[in-house]
C-alpha atoms as a PDB file:
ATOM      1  CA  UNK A   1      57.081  10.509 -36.466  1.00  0.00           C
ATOM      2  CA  UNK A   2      60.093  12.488 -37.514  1.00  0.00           C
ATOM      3  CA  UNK A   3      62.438  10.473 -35.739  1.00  0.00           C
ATOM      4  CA  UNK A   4      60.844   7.421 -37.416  1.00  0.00           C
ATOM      5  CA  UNK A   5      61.219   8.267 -40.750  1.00  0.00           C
ATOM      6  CA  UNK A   6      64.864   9.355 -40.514  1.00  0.00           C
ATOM      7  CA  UNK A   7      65.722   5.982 -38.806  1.00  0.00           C
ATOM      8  CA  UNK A   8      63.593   3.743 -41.818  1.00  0.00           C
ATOM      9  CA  UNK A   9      65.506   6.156 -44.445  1.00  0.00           C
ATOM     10  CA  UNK A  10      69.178   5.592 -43.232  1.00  0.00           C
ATOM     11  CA  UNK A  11      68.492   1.798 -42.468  1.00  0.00           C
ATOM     12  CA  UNK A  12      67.442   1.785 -46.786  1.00  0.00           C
ATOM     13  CA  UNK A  13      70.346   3.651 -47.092  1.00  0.00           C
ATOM     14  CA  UNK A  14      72.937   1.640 -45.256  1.00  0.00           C
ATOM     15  CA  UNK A  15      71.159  -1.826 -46.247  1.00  0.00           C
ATOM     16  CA  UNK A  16      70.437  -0.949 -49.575  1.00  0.00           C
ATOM     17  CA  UNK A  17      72.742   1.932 -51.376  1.00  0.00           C
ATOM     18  CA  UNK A  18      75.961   2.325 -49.115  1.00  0.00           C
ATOM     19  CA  UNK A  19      76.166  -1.855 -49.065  1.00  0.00           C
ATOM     20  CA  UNK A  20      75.679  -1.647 -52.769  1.00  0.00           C
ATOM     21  CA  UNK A  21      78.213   1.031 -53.306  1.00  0.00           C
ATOM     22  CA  UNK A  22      80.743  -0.785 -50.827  1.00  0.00           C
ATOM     23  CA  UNK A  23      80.509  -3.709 -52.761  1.00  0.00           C
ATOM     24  CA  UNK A  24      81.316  -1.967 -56.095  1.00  0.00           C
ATOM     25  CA  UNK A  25      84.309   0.046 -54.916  1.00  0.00           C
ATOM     26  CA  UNK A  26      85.458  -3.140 -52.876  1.00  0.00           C
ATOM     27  CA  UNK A  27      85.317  -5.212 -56.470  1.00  0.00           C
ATOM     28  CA  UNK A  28      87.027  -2.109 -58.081  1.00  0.00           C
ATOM     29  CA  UNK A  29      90.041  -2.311 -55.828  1.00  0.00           C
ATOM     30  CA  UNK A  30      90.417  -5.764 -55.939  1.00  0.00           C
ATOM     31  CA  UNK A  31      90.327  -6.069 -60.182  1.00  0.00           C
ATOM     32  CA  UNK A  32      93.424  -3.078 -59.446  1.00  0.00           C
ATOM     33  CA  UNK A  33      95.077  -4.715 -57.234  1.00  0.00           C
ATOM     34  CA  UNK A  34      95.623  -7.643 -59.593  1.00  0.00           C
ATOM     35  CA  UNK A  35      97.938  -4.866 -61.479  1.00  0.00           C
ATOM     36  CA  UNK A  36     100.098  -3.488 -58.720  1.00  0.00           C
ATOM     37  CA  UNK A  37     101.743  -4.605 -55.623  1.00  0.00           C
ATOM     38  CA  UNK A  38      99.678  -2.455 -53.040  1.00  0.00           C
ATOM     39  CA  UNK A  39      96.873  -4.493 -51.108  1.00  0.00           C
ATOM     40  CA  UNK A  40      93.698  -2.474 -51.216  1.00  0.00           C
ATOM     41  CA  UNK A  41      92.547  -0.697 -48.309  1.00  0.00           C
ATOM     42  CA  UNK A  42      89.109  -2.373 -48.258  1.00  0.00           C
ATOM     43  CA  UNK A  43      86.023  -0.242 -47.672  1.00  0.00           C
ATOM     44  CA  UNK A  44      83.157  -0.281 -45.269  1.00  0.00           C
ATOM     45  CA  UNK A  45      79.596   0.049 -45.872  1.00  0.00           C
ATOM     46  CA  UNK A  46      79.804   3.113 -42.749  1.00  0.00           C
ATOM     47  CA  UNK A  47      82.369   4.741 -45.068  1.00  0.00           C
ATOM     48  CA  UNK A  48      79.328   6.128 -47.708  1.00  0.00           C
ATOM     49  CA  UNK A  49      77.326   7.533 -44.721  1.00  0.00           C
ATOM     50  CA  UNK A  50      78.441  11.417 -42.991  1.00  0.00           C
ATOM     51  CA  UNK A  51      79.548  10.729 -39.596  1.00  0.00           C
ATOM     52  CA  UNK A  52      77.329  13.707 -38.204  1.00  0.00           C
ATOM     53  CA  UNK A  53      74.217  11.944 -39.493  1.00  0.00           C
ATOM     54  CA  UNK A  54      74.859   8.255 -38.207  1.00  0.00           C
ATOM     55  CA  UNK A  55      75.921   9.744 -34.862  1.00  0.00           C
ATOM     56  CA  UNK A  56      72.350  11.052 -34.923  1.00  0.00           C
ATOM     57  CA  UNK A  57      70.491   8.402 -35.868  1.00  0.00           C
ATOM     58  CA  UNK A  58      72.516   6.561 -33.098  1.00  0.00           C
ATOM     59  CA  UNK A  59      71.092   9.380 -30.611  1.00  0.00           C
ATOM     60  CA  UNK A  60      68.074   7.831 -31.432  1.00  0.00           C
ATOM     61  CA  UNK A  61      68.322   4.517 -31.024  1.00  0.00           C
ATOM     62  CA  UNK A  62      70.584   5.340 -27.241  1.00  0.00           C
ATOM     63  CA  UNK A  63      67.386   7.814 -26.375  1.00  0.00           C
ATOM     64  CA  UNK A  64      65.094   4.583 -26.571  1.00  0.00           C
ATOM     65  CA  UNK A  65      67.218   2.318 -25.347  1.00  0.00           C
ATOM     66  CA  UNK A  66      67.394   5.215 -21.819  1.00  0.00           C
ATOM     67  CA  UNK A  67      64.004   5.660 -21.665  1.00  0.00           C
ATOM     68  CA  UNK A  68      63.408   2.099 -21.075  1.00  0.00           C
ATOM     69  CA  UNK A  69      66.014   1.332 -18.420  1.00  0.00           C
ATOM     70  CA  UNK A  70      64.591   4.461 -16.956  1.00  0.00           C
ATOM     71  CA  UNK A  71      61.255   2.546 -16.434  1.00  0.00           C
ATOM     72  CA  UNK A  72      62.205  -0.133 -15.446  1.00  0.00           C
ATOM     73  CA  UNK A  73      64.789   1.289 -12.469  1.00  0.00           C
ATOM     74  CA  UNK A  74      61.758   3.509 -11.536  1.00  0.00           C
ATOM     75  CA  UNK A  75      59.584   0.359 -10.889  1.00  0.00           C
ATOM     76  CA  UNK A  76      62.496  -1.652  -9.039  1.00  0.00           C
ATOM     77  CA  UNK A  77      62.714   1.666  -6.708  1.00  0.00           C
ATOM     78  CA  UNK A  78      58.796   1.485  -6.213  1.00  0.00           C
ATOM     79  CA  UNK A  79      58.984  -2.182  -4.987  1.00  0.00           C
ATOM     80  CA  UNK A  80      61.922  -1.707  -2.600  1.00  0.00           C
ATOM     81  CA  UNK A  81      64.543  -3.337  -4.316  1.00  0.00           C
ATOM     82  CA  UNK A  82      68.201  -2.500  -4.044  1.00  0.00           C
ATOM     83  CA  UNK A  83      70.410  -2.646  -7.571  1.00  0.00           C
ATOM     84  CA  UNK A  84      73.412  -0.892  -8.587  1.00  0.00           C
ATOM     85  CA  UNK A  85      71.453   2.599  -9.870  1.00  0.00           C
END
């Protein structure tokens, strides 16, 4: 239940504040780039989020993702068939 709520909190977060915030410093950069010569380094929504925490929440998501190969290359074993595992 942990788990779940920290993934539903960062997917607000990155869909909802760090987009929003992107947007702002992207418009930002452009209106002061109009006044000087330098191109804007443009800026990702992933830029607003610590790197510690999205490699977590990523943890997550790779966890699932092992658990269900895990299944399913158990059952293939069971029935005899040969794969690359």
């Amino acid at each position: 239940m942990q788990k779940q709520r920290e993934i539903q909190e960062y997917v607000e977060f990155k869909g909802k504040w760090a987009f929003l915030a992107a947007i702002i410093t992207n418009g930002f950069a452009a209106i002061a780039s109009m006044f000087s010569k330098r191109k804007p380094k443009e800026v990702k929504i992933d830029d607003f989020i610590d790197k510690k925490y999205a490699a977590k929440i990523k943890g997550y998501f790779k966890e699932a993702q092992d658990d269900k190969w895990a299944s399913l290359i158990k059952e293939a074993k069971m029935k005899g068939l040969k794969g690359p595992w």
